[in-house]
Protein backbone atom coordinates (compact mmCIF):
# COMPACT_ATOMS: atom_id res chain seq x y z
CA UNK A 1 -9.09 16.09 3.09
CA UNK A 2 -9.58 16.36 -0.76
CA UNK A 3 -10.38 12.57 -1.56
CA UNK A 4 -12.95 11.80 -4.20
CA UNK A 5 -10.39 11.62 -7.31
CA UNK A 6 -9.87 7.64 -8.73
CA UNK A 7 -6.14 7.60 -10.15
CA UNK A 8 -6.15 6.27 -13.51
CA UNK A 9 -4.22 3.67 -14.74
CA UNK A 10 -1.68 6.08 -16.28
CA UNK A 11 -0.55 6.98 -12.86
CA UNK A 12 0.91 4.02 -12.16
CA UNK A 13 2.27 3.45 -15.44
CA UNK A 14 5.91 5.00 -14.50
CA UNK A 15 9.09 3.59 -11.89
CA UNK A 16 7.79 2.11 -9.46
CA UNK A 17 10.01 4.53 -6.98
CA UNK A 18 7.93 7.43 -8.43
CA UNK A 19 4.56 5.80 -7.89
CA UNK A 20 5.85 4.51 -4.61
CA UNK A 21 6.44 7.87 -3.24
CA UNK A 22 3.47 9.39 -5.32
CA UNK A 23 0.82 7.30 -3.54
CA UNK A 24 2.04 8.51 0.48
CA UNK A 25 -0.88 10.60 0.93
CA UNK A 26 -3.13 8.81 -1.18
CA UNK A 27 -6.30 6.87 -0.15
CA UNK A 28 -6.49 3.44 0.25
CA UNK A 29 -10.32 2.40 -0.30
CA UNK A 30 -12.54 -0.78 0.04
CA UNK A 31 -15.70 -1.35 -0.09
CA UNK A 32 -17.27 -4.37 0.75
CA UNK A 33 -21.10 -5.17 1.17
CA UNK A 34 -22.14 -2.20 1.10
CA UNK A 35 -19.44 -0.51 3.36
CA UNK A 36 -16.73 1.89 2.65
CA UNK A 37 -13.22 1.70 4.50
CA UNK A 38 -10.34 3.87 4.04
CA UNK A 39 -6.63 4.62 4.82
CA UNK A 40 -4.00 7.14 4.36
CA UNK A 41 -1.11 5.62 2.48
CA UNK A 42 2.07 6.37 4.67
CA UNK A 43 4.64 4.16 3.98
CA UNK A 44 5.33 1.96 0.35
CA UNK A 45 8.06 -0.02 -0.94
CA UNK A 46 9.25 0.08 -4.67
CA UNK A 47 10.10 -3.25 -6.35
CA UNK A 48 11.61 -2.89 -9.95
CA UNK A 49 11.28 -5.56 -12.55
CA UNK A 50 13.25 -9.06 -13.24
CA UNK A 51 16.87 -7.56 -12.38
CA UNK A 52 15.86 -6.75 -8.81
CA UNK A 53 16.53 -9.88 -7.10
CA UNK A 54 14.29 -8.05 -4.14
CA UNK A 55 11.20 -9.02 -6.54
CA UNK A 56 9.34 -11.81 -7.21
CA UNK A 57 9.87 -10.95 -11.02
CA UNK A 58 13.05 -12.50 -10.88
CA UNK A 59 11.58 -15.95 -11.22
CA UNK A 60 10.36 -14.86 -14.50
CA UNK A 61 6.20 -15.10 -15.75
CA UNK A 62 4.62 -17.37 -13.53
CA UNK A 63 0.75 -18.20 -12.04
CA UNK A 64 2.11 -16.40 -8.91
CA UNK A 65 3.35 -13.16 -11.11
CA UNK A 66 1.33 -13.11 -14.18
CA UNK A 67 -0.77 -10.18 -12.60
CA UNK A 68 2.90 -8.15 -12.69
CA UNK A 69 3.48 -8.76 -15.99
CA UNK A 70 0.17 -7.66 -16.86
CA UNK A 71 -1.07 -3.72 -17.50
CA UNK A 72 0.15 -1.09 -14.61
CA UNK A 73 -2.77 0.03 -12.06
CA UNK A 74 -4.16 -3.94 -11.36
CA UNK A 75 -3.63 -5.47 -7.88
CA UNK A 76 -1.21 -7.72 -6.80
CA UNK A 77 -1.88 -9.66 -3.96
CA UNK A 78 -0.22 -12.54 -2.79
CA UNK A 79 -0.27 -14.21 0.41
CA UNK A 80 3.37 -14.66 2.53
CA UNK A 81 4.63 -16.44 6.13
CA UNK A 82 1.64 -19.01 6.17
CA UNK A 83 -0.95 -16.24 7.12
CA UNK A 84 -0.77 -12.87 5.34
CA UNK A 85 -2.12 -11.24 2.35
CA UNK A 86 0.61 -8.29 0.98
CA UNK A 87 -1.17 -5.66 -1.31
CA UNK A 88 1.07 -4.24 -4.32
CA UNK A 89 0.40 -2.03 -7.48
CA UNK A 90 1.55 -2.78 -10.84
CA UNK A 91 3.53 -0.45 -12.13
CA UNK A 92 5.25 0.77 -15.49
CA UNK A 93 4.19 -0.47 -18.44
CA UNK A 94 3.06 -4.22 -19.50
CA UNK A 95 5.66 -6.97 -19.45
CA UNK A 96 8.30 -4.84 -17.22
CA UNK A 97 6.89 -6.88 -13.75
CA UNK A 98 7.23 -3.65 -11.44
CA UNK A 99 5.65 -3.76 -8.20
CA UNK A 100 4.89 -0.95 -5.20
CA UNK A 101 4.28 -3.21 -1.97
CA UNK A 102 1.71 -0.80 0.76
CA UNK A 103 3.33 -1.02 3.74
CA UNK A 104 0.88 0.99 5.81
CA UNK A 105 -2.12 3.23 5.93
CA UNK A 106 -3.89 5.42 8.76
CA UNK A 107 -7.06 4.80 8.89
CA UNK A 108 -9.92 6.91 7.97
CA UNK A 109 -13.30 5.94 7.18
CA UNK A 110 -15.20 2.65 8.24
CA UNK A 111 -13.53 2.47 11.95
CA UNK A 112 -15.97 0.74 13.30
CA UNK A 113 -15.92 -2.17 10.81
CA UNK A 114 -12.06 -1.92 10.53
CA UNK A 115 -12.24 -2.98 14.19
CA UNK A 116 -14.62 -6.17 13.48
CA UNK A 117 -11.87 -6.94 10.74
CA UNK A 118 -9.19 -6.66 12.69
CA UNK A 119 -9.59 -6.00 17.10
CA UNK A 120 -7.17 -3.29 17.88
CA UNK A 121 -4.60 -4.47 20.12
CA UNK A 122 -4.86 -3.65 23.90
CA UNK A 123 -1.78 -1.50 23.53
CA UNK A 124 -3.42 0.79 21.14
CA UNK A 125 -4.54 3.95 21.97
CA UNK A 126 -4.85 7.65 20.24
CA UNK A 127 -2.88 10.21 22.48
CA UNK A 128 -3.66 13.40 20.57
CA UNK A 129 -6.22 14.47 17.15
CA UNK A 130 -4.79 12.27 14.45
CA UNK A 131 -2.21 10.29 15.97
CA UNK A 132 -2.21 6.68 15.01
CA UNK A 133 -3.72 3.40 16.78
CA UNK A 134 -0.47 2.22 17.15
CA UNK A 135 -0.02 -1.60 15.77
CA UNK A 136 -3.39 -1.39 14.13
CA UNK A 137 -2.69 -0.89 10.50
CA UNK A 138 0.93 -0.19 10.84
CA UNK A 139 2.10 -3.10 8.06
CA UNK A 140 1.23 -4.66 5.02
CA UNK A 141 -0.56 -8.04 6.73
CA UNK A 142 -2.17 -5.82 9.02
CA UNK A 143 -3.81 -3.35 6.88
CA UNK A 144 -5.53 -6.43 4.45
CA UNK A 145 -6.54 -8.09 7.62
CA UNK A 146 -8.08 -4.33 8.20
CA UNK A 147 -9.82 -3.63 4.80
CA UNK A 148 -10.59 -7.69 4.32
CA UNK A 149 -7.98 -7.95 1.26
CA UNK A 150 -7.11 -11.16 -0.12
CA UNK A 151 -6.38 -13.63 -2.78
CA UNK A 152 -10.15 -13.01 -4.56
CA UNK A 153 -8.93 -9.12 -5.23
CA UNK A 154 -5.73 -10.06 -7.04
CA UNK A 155 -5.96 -8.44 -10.55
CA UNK A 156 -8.34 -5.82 -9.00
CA UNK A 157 -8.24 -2.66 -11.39
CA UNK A 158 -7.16 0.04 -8.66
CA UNK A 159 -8.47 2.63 -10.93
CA UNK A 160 -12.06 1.12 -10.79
CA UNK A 161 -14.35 1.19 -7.92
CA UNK A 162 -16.90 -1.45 -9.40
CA UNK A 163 -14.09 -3.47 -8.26
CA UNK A 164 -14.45 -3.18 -4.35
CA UNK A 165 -10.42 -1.85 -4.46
CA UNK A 166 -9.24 0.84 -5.56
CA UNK A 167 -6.76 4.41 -4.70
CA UNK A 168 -8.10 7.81 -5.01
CA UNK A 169 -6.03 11.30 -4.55
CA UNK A 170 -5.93 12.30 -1.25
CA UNK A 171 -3.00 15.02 0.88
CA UNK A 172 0.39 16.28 -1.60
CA UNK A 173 3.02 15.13 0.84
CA UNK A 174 5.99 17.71 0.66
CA UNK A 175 9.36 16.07 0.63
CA UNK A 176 10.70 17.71 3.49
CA UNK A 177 8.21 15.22 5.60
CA UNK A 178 9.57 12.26 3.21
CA UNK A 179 11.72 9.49 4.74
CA UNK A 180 13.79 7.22 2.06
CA UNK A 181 16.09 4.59 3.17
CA UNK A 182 16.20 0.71 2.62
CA UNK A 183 13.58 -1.59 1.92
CA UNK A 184 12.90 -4.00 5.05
CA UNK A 185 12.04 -7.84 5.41
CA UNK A 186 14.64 -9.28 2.69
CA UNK A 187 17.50 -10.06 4.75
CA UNK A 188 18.35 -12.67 2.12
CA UNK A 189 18.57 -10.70 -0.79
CA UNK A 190 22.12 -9.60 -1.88
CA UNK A 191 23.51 -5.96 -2.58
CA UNK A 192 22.96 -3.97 -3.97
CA UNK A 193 19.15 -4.91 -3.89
CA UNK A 194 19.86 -5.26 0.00
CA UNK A 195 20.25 -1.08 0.36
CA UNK A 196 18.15 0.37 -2.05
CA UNK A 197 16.84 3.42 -0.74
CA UNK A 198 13.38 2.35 -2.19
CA UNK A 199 11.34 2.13 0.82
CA UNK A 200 9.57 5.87 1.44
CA UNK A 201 7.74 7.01 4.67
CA UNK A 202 5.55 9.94 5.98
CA UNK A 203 7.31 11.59 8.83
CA UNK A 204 5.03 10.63 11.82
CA UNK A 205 5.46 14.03 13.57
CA UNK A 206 4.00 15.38 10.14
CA UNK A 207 0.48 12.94 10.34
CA UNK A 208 -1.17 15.08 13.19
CA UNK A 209 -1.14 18.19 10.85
CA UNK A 210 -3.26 16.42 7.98
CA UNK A 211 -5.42 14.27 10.28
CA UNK A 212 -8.70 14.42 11.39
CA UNK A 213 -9.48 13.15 15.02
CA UNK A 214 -9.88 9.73 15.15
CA UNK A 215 -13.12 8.24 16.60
């Protein structure tokens, strides 16, 4: 896999449906005392400024948002349901409050300290070379649980790794193995924000072709 390659703040200065299906195939990395951990991005959710009533822009500039108003390519994390942190990307440019949530990764680096972070379930189990852990790092609490991301890396430049978080280049995805459809978890919110087709996946089938065997 060709990883290596920070992407710089401009990258994420554009709709946040671009970036959001720009970064499937990108690489997720933390480090943290000394350790490196890593996942392939395979699923992200766009979230577009004040008028989508999907985003917490909507409220306007508050503590809790001030990091979305802020310059594209910075961290927002934020913690939900009593007990998870959500990692996002700020996107466009300053004062527009766009938002890609990461909705999962595959892991790649830094197993063995992914698994002190967070046990893998009993049910998973790798069936074939680069098939997924299944419920391991398949959703946005799970995969901060994973890479230990929390409140203290919210406002994180993810285009600096000095700061422990950050996204380098990793597989082109074509679109063939892209899946688009509606963004999940906001029931509540009314159309059309309800069907926006702003939530975009990796085929599965496709992951075992770009994979390396998982340890």
């Amino acid at each position: 896999m060709n990883t290596g390659q920070v992407l710089p703040a401009s990258f994420y200065e554009r709709p946040p449906q671009a970036v959001a299906r720009s970064l499937l195939g990108a690489v997720l990395v933390r480090s943290e005392g000394g350790r490196r951990m890593s996942g392939l991005i395979v699923e992200a959710e766009a979230y577009h400024g004040q008028t989508d009533l999907a985003c917490h822009a909507r409220h306007g500039l508050t503590t809790r948002t001030q990091v979305m108003f802020g310059p594209p390519g910075k961290a927002y994390v934020y913690f939900t349901y009593g007990n998870h942190w959500m990692l996002n990307a700020v996107c466009e440019p300053e004062g527009m409050a766009s938002a890609v949530l990461v909705r999962a990764i595959r892991a790649l680096e830094g197993l063995e300290w992914i698994a002190e972070n967070r046990p893998r379930p009993p049910s998973c189990r790798s069936t074939r070379p680069g098939q997924e852990l299944r419920g391991w790092t398949d959703g946005p609490g799970k995969l901060c649980q994973a890479l230990k991301i929390n409140g203290a890396l919210n406002g994180a430049d993810l285009s600096d790794p000095a700061g422990g978080l950050w996204i380098e280049k990793g597989e082109s995805i074509p679109d063939e193995q892209v899946i688009i459809g509606p963004r999940v978890g906001i029931q509540s919110v009314p159309e059309p924000w309800l069907s926006k087709p702003w939530r975009y996946r990796v085929n599965p089938g496709y992951l075992a072709e770009i994979l390396p065997e998982e340890g």
